[in-house]
PDB file of N, CA and C in Angstrom:
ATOM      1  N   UNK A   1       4.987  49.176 -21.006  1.00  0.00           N
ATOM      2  CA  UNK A   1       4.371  47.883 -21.240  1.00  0.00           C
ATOM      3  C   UNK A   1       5.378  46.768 -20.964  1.00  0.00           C
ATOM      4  N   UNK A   2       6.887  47.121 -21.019  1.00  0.00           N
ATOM      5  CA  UNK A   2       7.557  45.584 -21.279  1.00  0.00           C
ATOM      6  C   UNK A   2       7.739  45.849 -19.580  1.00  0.00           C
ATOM      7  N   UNK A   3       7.625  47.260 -18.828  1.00  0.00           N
ATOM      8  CA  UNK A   3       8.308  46.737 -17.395  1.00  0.00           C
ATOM      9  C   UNK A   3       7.012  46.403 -17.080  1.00  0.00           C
ATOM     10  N   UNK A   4       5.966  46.155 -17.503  1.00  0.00           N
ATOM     11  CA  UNK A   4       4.611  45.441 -16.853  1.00  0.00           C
ATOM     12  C   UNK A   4       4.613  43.923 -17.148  1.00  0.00           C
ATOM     13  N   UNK A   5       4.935  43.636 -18.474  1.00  0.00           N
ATOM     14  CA  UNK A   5       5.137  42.315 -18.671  1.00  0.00           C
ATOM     15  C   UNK A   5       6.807  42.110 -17.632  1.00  0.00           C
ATOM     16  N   UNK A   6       7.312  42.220 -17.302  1.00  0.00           N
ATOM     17  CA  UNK A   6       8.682  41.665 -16.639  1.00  0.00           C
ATOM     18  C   UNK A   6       8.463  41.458 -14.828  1.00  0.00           C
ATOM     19  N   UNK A   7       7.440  42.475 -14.592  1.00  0.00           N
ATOM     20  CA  UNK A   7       7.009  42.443 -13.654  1.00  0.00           C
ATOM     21  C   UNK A   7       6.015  41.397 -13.503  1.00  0.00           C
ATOM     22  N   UNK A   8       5.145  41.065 -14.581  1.00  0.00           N
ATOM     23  CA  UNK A   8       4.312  39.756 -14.018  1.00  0.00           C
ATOM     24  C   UNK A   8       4.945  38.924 -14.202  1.00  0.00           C
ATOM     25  N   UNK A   9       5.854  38.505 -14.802  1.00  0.00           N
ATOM     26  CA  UNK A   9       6.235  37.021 -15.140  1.00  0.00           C
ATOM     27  C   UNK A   9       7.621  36.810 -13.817  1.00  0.00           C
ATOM     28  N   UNK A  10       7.651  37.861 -13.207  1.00  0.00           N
ATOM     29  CA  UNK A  10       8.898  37.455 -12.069  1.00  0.00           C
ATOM     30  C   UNK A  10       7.843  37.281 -10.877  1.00  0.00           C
ATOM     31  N   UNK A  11       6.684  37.676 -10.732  1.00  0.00           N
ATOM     32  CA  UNK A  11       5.616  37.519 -10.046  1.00  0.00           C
ATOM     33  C   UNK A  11       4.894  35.919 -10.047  1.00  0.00           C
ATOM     34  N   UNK A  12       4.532  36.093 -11.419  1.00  0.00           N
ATOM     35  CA  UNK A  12       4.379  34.414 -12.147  1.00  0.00           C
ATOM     36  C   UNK A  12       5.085  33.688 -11.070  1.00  0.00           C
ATOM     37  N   UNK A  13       6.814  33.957 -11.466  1.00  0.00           N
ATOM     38  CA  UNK A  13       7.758  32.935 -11.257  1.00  0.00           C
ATOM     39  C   UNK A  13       7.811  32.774  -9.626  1.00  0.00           C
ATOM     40  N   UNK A  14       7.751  33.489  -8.805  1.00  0.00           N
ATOM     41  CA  UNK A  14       7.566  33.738  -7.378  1.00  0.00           C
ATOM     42  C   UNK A  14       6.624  32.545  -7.294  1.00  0.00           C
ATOM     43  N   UNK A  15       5.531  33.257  -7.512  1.00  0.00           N
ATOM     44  CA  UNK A  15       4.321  32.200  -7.393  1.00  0.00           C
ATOM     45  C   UNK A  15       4.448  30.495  -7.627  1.00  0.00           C
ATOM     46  N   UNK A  16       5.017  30.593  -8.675  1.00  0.00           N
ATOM     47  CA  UNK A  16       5.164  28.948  -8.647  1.00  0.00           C
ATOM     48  C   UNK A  16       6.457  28.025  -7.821  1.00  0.00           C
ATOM     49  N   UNK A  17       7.271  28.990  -7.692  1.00  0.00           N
ATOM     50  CA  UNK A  17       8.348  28.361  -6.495  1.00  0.00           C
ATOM     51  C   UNK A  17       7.769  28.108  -5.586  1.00  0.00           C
ATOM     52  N   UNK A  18       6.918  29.246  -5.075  1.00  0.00           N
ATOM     53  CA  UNK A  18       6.158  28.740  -3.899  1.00  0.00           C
ATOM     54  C   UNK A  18       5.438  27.758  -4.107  1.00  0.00           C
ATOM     55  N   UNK A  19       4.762  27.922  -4.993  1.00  0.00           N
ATOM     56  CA  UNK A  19       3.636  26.436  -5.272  1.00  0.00           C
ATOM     57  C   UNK A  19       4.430  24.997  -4.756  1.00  0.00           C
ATOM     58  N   UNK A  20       5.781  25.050  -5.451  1.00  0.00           N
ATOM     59  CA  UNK A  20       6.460  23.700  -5.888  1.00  0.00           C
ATOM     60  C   UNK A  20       6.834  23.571  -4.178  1.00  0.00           C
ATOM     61  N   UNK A  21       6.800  24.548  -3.355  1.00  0.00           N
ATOM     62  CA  UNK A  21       7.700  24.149  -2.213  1.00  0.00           C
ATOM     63  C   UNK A  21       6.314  23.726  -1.526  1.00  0.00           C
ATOM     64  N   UNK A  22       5.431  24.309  -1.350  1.00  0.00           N
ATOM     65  CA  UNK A  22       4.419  23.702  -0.686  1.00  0.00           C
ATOM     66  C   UNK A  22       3.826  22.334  -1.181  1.00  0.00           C
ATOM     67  N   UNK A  23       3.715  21.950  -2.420  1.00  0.00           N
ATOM     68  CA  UNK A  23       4.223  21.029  -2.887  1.00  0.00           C
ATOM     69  C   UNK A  23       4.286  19.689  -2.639  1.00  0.00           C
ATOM     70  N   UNK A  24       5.912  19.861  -2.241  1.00  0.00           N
ATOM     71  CA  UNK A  24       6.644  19.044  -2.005  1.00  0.00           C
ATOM     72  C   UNK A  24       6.929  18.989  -0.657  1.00  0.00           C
ATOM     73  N   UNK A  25       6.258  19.794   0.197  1.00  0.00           N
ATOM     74  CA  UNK A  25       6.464  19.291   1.659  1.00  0.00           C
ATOM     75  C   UNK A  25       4.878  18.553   2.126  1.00  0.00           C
ATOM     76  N   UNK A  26       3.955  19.038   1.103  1.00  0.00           N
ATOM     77  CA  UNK A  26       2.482  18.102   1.616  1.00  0.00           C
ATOM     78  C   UNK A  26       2.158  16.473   0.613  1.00  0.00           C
ATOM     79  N   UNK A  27       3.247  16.608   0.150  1.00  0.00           N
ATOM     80  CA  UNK A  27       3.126  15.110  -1.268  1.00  0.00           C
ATOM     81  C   UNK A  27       2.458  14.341  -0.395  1.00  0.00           C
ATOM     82  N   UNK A  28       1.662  13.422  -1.310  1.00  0.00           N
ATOM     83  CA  UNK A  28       1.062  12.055  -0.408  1.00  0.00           C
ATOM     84  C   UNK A  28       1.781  11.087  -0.311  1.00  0.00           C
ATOM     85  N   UNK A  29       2.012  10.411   0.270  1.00  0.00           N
ATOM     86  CA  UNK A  29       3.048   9.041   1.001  1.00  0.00           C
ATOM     87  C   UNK A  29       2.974   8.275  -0.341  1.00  0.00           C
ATOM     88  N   UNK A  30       3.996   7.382  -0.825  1.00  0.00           N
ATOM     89  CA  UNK A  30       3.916   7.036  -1.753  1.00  0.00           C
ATOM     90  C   UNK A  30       3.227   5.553  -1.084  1.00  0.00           C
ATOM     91  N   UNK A  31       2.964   4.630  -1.976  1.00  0.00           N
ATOM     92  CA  UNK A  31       2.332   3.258  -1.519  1.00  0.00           C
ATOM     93  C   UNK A  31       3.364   2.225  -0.390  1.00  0.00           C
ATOM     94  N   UNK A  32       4.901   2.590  -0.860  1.00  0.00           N
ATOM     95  CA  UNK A  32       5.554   1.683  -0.332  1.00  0.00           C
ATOM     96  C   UNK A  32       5.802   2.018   1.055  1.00  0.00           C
ATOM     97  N   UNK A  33       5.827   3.331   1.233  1.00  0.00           N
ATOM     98  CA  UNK A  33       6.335   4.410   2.410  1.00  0.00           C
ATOM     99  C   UNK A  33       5.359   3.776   3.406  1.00  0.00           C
ATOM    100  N   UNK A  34       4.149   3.706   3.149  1.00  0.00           N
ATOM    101  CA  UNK A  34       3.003   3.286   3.952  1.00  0.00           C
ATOM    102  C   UNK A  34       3.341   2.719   5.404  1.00  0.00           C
ATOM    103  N   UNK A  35       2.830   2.631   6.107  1.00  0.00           N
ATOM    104  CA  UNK A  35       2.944   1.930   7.421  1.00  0.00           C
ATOM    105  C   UNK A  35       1.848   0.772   7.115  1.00  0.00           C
ATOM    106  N   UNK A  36       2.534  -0.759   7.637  1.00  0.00           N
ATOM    107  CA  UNK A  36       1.904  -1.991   7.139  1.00  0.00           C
ATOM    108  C   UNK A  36       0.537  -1.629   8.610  1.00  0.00           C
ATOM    109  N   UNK A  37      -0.821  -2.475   8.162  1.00  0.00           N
ATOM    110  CA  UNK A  37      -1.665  -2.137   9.184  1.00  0.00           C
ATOM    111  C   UNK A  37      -1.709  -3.041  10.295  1.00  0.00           C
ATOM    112  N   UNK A  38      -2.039  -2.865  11.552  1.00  0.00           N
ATOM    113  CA  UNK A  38      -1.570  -3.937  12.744  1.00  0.00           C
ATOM    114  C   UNK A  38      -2.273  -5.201  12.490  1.00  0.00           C
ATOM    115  N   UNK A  39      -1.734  -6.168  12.849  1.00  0.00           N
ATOM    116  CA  UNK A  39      -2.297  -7.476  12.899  1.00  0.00           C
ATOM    117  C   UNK A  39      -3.336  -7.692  13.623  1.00  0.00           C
ATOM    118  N   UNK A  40      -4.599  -8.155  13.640  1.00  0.00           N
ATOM    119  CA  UNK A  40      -5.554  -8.699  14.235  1.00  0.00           C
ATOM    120  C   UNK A  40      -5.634  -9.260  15.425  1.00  0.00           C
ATOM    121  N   UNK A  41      -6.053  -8.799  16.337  1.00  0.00           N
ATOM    122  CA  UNK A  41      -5.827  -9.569  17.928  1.00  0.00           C
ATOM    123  C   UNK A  41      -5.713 -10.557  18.327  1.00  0.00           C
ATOM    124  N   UNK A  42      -6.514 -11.369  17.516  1.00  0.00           N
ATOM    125  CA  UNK A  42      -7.069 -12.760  17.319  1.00  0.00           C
ATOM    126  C   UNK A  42      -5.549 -13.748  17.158  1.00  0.00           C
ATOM    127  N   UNK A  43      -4.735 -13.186  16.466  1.00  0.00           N
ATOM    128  CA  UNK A  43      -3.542 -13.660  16.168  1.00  0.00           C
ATOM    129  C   UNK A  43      -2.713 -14.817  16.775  1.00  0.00           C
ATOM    130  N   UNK A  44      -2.481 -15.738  16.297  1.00  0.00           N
ATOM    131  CA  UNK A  44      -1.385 -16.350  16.925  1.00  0.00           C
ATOM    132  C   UNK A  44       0.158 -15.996  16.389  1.00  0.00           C
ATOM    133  N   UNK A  45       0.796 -15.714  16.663  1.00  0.00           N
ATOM    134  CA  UNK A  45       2.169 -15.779  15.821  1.00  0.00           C
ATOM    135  C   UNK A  45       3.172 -16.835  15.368  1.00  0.00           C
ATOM    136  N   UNK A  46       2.517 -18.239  16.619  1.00  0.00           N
ATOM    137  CA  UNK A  46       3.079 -19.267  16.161  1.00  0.00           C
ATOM    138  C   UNK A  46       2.453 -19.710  15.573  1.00  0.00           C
ATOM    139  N   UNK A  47       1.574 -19.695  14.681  1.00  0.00           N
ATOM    140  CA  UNK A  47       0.869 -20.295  13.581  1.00  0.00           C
ATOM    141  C   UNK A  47       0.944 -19.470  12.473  1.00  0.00           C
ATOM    142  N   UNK A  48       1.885 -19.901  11.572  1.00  0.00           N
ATOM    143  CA  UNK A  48       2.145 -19.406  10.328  1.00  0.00           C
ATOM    144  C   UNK A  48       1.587 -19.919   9.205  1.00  0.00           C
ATOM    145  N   UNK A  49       0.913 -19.196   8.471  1.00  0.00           N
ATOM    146  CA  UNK A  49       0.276 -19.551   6.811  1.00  0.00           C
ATOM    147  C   UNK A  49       1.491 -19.949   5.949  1.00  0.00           C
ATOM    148  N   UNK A  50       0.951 -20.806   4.924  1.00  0.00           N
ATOM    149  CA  UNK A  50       1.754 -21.321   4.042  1.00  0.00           C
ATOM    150  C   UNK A  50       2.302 -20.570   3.285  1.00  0.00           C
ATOM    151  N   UNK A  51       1.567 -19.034   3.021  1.00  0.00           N
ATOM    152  CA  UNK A  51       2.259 -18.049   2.447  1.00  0.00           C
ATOM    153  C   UNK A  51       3.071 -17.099   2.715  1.00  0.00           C
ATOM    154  N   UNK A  52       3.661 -17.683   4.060  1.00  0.00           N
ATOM    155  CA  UNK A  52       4.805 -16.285   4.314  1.00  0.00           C
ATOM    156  C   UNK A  52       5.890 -16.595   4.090  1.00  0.00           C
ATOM    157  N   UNK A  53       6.175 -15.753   3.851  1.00  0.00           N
ATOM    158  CA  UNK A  53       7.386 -15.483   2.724  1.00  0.00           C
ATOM    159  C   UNK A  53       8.716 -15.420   3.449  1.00  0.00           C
ATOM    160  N   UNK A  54       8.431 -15.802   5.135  1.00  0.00           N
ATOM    161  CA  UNK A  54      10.135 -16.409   5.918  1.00  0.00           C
ATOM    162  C   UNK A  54       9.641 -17.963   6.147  1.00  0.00           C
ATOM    163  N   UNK A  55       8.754 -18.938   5.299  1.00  0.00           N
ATOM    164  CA  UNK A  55       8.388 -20.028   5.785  1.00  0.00           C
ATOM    165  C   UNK A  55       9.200 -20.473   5.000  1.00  0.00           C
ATOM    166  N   UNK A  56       9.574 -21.995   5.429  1.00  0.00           N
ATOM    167  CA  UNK A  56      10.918 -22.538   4.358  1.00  0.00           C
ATOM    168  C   UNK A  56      10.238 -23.176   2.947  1.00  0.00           C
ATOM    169  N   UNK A  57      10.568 -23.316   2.301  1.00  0.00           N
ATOM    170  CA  UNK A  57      10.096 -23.497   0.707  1.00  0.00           C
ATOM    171  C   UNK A  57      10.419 -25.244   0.721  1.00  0.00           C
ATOM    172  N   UNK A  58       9.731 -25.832   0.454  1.00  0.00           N
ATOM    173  CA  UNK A  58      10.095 -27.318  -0.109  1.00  0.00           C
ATOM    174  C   UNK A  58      10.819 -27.295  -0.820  1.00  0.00           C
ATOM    175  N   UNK A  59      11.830 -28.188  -1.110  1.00  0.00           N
ATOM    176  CA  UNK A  59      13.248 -28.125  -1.886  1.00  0.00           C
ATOM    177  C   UNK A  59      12.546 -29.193  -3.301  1.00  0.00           C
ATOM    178  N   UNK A  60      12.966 -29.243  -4.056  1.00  0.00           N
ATOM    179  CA  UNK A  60      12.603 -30.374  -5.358  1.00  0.00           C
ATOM    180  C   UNK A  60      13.781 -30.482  -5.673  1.00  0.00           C
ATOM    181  N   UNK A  61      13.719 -31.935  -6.092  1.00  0.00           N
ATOM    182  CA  UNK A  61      15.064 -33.116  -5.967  1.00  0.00           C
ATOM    183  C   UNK A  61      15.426 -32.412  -7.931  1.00  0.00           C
ATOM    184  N   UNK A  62      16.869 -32.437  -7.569  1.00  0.00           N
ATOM    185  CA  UNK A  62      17.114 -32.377  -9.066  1.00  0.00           C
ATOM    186  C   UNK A  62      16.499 -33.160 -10.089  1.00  0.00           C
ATOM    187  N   UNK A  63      16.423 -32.363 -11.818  1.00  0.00           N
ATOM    188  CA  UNK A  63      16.432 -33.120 -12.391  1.00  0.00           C
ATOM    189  C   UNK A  63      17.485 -34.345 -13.171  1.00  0.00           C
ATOM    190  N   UNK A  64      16.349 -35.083 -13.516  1.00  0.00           N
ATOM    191  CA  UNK A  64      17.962 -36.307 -14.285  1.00  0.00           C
ATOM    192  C   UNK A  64      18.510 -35.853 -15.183  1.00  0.00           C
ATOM    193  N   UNK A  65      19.756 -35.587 -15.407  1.00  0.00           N
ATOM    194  CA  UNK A  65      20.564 -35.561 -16.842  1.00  0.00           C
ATOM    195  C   UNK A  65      20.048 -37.045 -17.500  1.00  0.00           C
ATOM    196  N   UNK A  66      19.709 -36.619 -18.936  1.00  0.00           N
ATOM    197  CA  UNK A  66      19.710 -37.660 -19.984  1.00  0.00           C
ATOM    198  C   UNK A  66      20.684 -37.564 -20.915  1.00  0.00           C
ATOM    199  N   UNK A  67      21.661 -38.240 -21.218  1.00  0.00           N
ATOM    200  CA  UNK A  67      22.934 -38.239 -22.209  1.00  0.00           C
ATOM    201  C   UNK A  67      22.181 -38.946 -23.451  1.00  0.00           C
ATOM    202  N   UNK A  68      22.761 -38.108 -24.788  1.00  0.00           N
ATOM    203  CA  UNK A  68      22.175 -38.733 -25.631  1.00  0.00           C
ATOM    204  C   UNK A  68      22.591 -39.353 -27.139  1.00  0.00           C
TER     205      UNK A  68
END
């Protein structure tokens, strides 16, 4: 009985190595990994939205020190 139990659980253990390796070579892409999707044909590239994020930012004038 115990070389039957020693025998499944090294069997078990087989089994799930394999599991973990197959695994880890089919994981799904994580979100960031992603490939961004192509831009729209329509596109201009010299016309940039206010929201991109290499457009230059308006600067705001310091504030006043008040001494008190």
């Amino acid at each position: 009985v115990a070389l039957y139990e020693a025998l499944k659980a090294s069997m078990d253990r087989a089994n799930m190595d394999e599991f973990l390796a197959k695994k880890g070579k089919s994981r799904k892409r994580c979100h960031n990994d992603q490939d961004h999707p192509p831009p729209p044909p329509d596109l201009d590239p010299s016309k940039k939205r206010r929201h991109d994020f290499d457009a230059p930012r308006p600067t705001q004038p310091p504030r006043p020190q008040f001494s008190a």
